[in-house]
N, C-alpha and C. Protein backbone atom coordinates (compact mmCIF):
# COMPACT_ATOMS: atom_id res chain seq x y z
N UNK A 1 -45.29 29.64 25.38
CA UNK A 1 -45.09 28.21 25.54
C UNK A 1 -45.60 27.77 26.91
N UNK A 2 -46.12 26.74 27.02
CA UNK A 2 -46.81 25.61 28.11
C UNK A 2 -45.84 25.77 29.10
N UNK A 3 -46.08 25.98 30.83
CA UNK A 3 -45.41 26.22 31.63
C UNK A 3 -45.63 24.54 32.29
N UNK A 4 -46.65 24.08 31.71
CA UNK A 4 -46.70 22.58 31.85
C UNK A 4 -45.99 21.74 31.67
N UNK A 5 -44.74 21.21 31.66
CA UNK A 5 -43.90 20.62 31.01
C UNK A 5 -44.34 19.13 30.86
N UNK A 6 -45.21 18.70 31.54
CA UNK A 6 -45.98 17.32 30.84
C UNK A 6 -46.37 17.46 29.51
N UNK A 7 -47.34 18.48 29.26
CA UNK A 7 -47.39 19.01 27.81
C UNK A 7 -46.60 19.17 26.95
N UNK A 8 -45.42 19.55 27.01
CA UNK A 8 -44.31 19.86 25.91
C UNK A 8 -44.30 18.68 25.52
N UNK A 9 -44.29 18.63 23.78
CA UNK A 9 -43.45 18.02 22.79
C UNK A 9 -42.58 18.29 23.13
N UNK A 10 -41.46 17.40 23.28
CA UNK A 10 -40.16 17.15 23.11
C UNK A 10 -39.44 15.78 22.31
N UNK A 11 -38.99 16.37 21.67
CA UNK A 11 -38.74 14.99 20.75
C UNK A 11 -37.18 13.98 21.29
N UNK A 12 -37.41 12.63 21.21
CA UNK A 12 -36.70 12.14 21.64
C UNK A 12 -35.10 11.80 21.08
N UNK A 13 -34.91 12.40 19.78
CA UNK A 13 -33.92 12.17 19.26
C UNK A 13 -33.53 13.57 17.82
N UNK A 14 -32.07 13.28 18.00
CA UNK A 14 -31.78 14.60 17.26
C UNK A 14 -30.24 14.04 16.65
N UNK A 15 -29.47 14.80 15.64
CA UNK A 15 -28.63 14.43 15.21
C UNK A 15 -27.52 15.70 14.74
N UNK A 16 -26.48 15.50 14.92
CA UNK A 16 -25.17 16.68 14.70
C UNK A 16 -24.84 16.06 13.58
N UNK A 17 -23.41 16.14 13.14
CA UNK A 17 -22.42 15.66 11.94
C UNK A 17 -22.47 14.50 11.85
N UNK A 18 -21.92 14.35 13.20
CA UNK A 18 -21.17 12.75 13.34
C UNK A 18 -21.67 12.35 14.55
N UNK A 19 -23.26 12.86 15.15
CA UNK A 19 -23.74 12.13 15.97
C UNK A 19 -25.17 11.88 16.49
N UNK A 20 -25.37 10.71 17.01
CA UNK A 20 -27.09 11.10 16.99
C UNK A 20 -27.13 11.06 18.84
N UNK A 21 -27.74 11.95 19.22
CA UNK A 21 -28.28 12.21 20.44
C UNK A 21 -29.49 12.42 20.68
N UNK A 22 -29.71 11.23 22.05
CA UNK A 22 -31.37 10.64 22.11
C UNK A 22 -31.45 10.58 23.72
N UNK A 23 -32.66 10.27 23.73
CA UNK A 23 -33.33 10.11 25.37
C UNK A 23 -32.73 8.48 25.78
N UNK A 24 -32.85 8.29 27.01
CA UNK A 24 -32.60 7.19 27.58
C UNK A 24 -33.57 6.18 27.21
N UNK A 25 -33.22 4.92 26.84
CA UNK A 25 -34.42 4.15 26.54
C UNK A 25 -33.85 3.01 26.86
N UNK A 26 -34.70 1.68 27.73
CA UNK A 26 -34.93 0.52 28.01
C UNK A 26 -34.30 -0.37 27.41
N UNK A 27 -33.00 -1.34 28.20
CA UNK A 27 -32.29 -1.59 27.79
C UNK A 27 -30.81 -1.09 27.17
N UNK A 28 -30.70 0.06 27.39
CA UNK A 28 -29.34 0.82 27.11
C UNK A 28 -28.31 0.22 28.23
N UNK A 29 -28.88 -0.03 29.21
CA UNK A 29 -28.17 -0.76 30.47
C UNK A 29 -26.59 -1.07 29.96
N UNK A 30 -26.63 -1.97 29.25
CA UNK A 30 -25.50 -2.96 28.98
C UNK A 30 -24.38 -1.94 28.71
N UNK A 31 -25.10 -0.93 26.87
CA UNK A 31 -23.56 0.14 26.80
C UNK A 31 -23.38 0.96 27.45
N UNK A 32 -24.39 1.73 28.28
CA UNK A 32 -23.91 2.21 29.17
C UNK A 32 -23.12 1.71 30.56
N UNK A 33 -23.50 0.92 31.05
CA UNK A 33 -22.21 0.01 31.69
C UNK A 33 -21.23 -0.25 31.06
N UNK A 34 -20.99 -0.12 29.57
CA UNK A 34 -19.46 -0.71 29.51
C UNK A 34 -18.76 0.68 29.43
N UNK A 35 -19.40 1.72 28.90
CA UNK A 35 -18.95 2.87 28.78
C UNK A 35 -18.17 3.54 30.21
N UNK A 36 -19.16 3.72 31.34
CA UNK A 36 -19.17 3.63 32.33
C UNK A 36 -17.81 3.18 32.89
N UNK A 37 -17.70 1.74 33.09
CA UNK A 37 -16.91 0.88 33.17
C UNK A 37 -15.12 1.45 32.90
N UNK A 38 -15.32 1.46 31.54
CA UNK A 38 -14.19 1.58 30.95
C UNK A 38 -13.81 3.26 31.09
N UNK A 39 -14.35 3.90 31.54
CA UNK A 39 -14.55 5.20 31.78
C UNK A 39 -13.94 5.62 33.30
N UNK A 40 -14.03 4.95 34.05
CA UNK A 40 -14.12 5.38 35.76
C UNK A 40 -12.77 6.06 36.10
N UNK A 41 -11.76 6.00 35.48
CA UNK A 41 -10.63 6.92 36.23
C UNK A 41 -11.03 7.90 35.92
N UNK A 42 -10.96 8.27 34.86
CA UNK A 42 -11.23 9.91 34.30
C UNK A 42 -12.44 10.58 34.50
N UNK A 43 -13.34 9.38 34.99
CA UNK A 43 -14.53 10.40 35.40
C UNK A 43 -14.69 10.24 37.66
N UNK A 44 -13.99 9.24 37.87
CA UNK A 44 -14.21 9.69 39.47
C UNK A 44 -13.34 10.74 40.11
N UNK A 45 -12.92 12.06 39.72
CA UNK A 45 -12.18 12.93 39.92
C UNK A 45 -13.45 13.65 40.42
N UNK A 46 -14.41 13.96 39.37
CA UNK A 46 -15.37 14.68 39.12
C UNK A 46 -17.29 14.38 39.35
N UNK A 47 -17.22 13.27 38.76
CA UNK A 47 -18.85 12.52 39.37
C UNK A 47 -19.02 11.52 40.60
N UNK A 48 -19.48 12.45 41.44
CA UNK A 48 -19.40 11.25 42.84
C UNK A 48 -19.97 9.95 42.21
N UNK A 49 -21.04 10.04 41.15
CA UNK A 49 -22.06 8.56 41.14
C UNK A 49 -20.61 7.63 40.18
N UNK A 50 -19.45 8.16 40.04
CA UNK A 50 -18.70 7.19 39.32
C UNK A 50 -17.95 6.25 40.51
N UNK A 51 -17.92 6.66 42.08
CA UNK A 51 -17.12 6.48 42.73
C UNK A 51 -16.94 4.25 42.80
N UNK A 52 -18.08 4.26 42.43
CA UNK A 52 -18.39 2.52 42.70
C UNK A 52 -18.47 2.23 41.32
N UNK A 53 -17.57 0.93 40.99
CA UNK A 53 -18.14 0.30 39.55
C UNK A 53 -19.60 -0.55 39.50
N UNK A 54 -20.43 0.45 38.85
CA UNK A 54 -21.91 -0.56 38.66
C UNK A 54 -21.93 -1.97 38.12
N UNK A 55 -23.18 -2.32 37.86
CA UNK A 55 -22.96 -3.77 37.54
C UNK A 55 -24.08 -3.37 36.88
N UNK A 56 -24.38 -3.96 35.83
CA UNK A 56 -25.09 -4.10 34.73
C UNK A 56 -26.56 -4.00 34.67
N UNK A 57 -26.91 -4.37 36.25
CA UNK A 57 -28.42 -4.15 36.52
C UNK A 57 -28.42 -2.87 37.29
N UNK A 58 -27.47 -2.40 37.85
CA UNK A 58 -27.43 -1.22 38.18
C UNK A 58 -28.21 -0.55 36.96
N UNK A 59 -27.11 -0.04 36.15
CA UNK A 59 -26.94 0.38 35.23
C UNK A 59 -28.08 0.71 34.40
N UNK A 60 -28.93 -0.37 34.24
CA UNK A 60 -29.99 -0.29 33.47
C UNK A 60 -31.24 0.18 34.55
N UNK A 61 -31.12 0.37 35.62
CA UNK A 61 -31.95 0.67 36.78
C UNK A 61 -32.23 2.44 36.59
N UNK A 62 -30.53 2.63 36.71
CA UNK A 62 -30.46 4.17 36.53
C UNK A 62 -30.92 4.47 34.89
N UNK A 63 -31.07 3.83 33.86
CA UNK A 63 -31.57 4.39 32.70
C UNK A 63 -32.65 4.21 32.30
N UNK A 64 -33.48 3.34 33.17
CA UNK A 64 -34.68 3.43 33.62
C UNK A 64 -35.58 4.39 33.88
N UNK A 65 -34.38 4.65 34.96
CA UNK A 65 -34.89 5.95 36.13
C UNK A 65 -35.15 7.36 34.98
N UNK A 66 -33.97 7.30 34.46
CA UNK A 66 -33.66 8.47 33.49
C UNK A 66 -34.52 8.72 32.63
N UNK A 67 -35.27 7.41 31.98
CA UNK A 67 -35.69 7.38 30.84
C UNK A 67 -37.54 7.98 31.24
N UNK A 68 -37.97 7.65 32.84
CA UNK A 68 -39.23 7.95 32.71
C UNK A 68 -39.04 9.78 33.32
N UNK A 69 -38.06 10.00 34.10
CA UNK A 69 -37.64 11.66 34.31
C UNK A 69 -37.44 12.58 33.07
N UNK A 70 -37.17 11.95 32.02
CA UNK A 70 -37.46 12.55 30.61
C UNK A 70 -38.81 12.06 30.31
N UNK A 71 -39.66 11.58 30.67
CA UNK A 71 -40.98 11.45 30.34
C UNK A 71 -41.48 12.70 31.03
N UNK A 72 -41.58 12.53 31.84
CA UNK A 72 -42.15 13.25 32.99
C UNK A 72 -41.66 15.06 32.69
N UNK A 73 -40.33 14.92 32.30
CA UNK A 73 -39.54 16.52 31.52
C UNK A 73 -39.19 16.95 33.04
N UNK A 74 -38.83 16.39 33.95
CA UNK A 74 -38.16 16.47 35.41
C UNK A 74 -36.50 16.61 35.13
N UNK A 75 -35.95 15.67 34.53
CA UNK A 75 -35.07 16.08 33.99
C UNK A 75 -34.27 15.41 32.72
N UNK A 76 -33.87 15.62 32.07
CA UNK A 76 -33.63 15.55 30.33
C UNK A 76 -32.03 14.98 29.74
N UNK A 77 -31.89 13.47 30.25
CA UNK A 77 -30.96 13.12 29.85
C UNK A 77 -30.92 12.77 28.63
N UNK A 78 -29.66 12.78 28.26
CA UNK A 78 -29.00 12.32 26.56
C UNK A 78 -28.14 11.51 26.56
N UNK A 79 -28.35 10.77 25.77
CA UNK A 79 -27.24 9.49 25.25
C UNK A 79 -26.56 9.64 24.60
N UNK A 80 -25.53 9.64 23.73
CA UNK A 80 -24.89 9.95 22.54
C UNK A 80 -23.92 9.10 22.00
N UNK A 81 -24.73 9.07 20.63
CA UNK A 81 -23.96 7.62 19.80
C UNK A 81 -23.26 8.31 18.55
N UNK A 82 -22.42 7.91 18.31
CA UNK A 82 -21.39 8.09 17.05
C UNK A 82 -22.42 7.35 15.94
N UNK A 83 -22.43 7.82 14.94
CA UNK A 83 -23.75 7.87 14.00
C UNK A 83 -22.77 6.47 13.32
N UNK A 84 -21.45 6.40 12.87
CA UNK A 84 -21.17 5.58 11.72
C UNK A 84 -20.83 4.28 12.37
N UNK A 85 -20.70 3.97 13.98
CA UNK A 85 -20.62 3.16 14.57
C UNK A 85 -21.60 2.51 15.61
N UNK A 86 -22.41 3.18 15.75
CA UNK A 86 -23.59 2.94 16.73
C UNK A 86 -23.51 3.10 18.30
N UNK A 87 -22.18 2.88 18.37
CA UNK A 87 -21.44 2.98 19.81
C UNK A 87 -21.85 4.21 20.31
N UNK A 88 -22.02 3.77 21.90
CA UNK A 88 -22.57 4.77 22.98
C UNK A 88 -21.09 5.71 23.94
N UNK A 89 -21.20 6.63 23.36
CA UNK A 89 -19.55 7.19 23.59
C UNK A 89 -19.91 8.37 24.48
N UNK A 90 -21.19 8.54 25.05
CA UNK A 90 -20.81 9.40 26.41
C UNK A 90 -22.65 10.00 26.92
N UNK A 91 -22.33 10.42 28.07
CA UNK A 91 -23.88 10.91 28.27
C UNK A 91 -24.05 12.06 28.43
N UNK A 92 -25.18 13.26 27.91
CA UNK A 92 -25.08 14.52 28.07
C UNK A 92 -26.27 14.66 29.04
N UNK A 93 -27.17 16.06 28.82
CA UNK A 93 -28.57 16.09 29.13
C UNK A 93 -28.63 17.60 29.33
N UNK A 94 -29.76 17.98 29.77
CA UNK A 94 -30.30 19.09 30.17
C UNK A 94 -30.95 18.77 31.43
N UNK A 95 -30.65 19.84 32.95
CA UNK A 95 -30.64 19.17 34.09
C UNK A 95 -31.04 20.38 35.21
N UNK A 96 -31.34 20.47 36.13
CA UNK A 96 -31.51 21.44 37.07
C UNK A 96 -32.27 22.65 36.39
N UNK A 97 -33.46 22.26 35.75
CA UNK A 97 -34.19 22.61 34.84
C UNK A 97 -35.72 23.33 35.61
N UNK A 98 -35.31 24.71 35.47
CA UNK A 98 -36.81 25.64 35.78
C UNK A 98 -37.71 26.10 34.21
N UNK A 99 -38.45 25.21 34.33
CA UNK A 99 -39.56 25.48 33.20
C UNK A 99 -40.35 27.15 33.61
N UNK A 100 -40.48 27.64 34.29
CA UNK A 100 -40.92 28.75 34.18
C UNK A 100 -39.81 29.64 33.77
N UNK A 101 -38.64 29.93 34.39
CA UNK A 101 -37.59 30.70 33.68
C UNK A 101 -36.63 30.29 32.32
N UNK A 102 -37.04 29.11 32.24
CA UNK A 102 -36.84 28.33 30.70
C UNK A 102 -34.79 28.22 30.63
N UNK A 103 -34.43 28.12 32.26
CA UNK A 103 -33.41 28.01 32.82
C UNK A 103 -33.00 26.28 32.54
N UNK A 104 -31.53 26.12 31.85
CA UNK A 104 -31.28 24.59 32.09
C UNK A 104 -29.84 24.40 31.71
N UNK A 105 -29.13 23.29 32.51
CA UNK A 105 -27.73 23.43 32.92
C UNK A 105 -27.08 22.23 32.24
N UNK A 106 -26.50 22.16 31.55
CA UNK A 106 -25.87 20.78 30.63
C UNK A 106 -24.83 20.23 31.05
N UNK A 107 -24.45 19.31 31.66
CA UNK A 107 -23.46 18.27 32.07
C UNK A 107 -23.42 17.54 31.49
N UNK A 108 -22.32 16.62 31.31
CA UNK A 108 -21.73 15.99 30.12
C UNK A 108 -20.47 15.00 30.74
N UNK A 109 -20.26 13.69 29.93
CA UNK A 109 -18.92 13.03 30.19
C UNK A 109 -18.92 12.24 28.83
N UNK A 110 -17.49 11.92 28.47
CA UNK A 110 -17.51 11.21 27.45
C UNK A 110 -16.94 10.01 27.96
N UNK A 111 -16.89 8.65 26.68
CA UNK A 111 -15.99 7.57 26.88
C UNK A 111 -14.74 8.06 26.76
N UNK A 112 -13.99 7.50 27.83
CA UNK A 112 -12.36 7.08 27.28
C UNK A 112 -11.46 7.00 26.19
N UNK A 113 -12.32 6.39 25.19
CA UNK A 113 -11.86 5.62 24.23
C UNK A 113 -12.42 6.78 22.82
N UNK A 114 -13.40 7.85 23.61
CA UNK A 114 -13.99 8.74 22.21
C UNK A 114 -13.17 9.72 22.86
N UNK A 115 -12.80 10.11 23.73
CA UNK A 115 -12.45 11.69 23.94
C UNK A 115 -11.34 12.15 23.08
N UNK A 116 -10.83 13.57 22.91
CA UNK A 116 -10.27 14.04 22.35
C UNK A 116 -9.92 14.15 20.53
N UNK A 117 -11.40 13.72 20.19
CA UNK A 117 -12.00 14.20 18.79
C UNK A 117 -12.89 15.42 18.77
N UNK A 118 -13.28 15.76 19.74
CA UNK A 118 -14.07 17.08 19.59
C UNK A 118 -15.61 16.86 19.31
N UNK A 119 -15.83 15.62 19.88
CA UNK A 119 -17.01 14.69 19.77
C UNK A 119 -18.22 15.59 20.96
N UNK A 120 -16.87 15.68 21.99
CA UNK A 120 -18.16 16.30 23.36
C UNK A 120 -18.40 17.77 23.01
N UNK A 121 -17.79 18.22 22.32
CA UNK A 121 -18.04 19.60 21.75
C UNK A 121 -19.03 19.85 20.88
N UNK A 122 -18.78 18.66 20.19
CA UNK A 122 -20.10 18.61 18.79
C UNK A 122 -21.24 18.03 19.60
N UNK A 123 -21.58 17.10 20.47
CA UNK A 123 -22.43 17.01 21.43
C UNK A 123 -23.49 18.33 21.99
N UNK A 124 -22.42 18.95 22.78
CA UNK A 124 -22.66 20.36 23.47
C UNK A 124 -23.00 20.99 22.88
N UNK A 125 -22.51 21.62 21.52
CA UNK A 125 -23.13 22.16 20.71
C UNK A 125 -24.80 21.71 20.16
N UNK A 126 -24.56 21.07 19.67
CA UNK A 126 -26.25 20.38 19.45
C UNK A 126 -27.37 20.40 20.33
N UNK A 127 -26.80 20.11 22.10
CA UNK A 127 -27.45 20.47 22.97
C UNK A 127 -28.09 21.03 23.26
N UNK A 128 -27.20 22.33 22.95
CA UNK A 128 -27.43 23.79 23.29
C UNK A 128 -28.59 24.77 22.51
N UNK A 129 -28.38 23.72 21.02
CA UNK A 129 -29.24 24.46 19.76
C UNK A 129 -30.25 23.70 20.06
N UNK A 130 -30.58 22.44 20.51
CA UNK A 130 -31.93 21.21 21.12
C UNK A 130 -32.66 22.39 22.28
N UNK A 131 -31.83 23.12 23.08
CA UNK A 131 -32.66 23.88 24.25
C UNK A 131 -33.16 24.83 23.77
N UNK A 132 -32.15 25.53 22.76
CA UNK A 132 -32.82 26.84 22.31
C UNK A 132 -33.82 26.79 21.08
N UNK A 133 -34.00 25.90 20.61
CA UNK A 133 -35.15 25.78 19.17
C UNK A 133 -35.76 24.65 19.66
N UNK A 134 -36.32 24.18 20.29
CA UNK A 134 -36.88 22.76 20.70
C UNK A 134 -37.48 23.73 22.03
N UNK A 135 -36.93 24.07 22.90
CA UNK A 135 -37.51 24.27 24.15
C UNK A 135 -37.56 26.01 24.31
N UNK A 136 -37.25 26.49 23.97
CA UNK A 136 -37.05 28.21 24.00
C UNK A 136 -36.06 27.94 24.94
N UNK A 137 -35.05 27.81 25.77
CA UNK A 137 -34.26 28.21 26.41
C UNK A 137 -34.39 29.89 26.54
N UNK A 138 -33.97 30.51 27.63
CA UNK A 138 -33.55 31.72 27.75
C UNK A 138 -31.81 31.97 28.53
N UNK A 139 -31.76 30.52 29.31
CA UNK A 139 -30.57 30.52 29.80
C UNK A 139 -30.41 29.10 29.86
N UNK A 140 -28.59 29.02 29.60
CA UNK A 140 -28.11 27.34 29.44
C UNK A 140 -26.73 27.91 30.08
N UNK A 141 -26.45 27.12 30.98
CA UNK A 141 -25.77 26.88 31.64
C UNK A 141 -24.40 25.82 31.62
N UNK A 142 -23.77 26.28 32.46
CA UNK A 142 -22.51 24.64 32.13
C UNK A 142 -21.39 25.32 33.77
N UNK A 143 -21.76 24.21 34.41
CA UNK A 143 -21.26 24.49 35.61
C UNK A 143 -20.24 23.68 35.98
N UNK A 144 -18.83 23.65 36.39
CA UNK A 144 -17.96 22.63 36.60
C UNK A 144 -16.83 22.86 37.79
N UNK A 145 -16.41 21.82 38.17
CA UNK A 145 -15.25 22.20 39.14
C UNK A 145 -14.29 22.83 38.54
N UNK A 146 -13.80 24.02 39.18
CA UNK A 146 -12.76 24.88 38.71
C UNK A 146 -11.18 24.49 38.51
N UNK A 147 -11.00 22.91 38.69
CA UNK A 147 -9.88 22.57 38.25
C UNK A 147 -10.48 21.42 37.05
N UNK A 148 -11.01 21.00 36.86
CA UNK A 148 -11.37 20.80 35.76
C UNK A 148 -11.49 21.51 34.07
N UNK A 149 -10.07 21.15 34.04
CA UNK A 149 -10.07 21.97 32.51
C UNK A 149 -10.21 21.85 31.30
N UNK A 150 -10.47 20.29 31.05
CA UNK A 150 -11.16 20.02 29.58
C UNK A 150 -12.47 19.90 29.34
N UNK A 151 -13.41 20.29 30.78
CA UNK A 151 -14.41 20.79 30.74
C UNK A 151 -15.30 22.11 30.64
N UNK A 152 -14.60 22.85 30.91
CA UNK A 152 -14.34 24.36 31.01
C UNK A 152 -13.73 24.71 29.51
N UNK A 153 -12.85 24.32 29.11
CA UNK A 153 -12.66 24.38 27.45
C UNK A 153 -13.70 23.97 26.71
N UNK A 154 -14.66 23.24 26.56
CA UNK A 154 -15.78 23.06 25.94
C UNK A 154 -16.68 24.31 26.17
N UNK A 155 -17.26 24.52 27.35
CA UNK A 155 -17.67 26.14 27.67
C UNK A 155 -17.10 27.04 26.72
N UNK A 156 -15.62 27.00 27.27
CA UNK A 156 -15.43 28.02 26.64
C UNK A 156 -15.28 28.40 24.64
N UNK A 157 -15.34 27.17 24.32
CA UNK A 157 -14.86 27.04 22.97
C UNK A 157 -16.59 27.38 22.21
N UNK A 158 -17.17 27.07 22.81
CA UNK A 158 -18.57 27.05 22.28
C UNK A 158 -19.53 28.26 22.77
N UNK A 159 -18.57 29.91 23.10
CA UNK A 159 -18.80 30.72 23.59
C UNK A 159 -19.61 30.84 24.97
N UNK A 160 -19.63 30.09 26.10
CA UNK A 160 -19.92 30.60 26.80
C UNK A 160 -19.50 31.70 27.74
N UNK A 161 -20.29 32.10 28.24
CA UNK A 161 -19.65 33.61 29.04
C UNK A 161 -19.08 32.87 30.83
N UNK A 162 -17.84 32.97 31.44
CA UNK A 162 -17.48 32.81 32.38
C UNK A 162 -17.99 33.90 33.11
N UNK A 163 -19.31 33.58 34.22
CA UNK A 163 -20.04 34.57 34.84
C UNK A 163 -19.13 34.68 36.35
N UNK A 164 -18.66 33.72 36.86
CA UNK A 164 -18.20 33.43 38.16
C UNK A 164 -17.56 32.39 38.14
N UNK A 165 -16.85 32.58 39.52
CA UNK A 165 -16.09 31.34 39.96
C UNK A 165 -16.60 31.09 41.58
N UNK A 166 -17.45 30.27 42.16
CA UNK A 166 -17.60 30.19 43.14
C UNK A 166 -17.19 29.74 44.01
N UNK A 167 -16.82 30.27 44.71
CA UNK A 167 -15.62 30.10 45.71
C UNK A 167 -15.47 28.82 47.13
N UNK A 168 -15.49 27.73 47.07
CA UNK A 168 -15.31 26.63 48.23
C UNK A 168 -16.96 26.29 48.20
N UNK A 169 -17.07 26.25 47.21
CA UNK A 169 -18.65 26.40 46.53
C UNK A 169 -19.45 24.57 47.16
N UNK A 170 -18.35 23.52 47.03
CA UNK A 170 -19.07 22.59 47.25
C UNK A 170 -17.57 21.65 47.60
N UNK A 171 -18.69 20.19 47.92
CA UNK A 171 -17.51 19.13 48.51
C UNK A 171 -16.99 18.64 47.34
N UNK A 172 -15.55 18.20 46.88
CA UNK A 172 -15.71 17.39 45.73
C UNK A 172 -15.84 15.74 46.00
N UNK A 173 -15.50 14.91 45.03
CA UNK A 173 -15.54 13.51 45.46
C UNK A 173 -14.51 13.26 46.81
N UNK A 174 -13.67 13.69 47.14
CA UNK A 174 -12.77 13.13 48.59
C UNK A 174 -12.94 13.93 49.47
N UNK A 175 -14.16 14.80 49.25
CA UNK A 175 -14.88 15.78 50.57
C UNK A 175 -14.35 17.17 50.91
N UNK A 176 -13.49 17.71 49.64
CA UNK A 176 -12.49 18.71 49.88
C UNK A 176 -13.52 19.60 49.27
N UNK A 177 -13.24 20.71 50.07
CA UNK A 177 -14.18 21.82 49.18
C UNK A 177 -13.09 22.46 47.97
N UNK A 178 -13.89 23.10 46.97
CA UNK A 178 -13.32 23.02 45.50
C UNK A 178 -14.32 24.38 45.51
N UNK A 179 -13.73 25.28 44.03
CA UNK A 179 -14.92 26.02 43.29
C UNK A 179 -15.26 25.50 42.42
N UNK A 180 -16.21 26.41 42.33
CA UNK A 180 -17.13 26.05 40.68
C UNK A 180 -17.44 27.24 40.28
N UNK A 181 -16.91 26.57 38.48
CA UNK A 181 -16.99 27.64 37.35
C UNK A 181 -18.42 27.97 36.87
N UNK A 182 -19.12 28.72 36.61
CA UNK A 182 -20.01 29.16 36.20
C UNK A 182 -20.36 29.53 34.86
N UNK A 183 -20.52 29.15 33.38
CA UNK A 183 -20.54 29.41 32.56
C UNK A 183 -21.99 29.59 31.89
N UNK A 184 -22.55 30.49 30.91
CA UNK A 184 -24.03 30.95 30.74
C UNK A 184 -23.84 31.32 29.36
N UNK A 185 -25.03 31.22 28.42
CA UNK A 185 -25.80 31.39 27.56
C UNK A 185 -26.78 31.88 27.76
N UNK A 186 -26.98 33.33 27.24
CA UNK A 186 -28.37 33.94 27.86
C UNK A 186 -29.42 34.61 26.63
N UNK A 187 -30.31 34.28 26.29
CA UNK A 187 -31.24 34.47 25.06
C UNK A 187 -30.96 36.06 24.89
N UNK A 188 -31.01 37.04 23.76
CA UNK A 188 -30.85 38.03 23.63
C UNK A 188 -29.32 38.49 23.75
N UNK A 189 -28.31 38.02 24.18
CA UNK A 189 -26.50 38.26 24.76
C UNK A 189 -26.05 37.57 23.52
N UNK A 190 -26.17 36.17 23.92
CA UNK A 190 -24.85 35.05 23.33
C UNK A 190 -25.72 34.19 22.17
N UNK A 191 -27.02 34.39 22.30
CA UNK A 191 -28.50 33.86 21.27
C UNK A 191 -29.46 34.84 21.26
């Protein structure tokens, strides 16, 4: 496979059970701001970029941004809509992405209002099968703060291997150093 990643086909949209997951595209602005929005306690624990509520042109600025970094295959965000409602219920992607070692790390948040259906799981899952039959993956990743535990349950539910825990590894959002969990999928092991 093309070490070119301008070259790669990659297709912009894909679908699970009960969901369709796609690239960022022009004009998403709005649901992703409300998502966002309605989202911010449960996600400023964990994503510094949640710390400020955007505003709508924000919003569509950053999915902008997103949408030509998946052009480009720099880096590979996902949207994800509930197929029977259309609604935009959380954002995934493929991220910190070495095309020569066919290395890529999946972060993820859901809405508020979708979590605890097993939606980000069925997400993740799909993801994971998008890196490995779409892109060859050899390694997929899922990296999280180590007190973060309904993130780390997705890892773990969807077999990943807990490689490490890294120790005062980084700042979190209120500048405290924290670890981080390390979780891996490795072509030939776990695929």
């Amino acid at each position: 496979m093309s070490h070119r990643p301008l070259l790669l086909t990659v297709p912009d949209e894909f679908e699970t059970e009960r969901l369709i997951i796609r690239s960022p595209l022009w004009g998403d602005g709005v649901m992703l701001n409300a998502a966002i929005c309605e989202s911010l306690d449960e996600l400023r624990p964990w994503m510094p970029w949640a710390a400020k509520e955007p505003n709508i042109d924000e919003s569509e600025e950053n999915v902008r941004r997103a949408r030509l970094n998946y052009l480009e295959r720099s880096d590979l965000r996902l949207h994800i809509f509930y197929k029977e409602t259309g609604n935009l219920i959380g954002s995934s992607g493929l991220h910190r992405i070495d095309w020569d070692a066919r290395k890529f790390e999946i972060g993820y948040w859901i809405r508020t209002s979708w979590s605890r259906r097993g939606l980000m799981t069925e997400a993740v899952e799909g993801i994971t099968l998008f890196a490995i039959l779409q892109l060859q993956a050899n390694r997929i990743e899922i990296r999280c703060d180590a007190r973060n535990t309904r993130s780390s349950r997705i890892a773990e539910r969807l077999g990943f291997t807990l490689e490490g825990v890294l120790r005062s590894d980084s700042c979190d959002v209120a500048e405290h150093l924290s670890d981080t969990m390390v979780f891996a999928k490795v072509r030939g092991q776990e695929f």
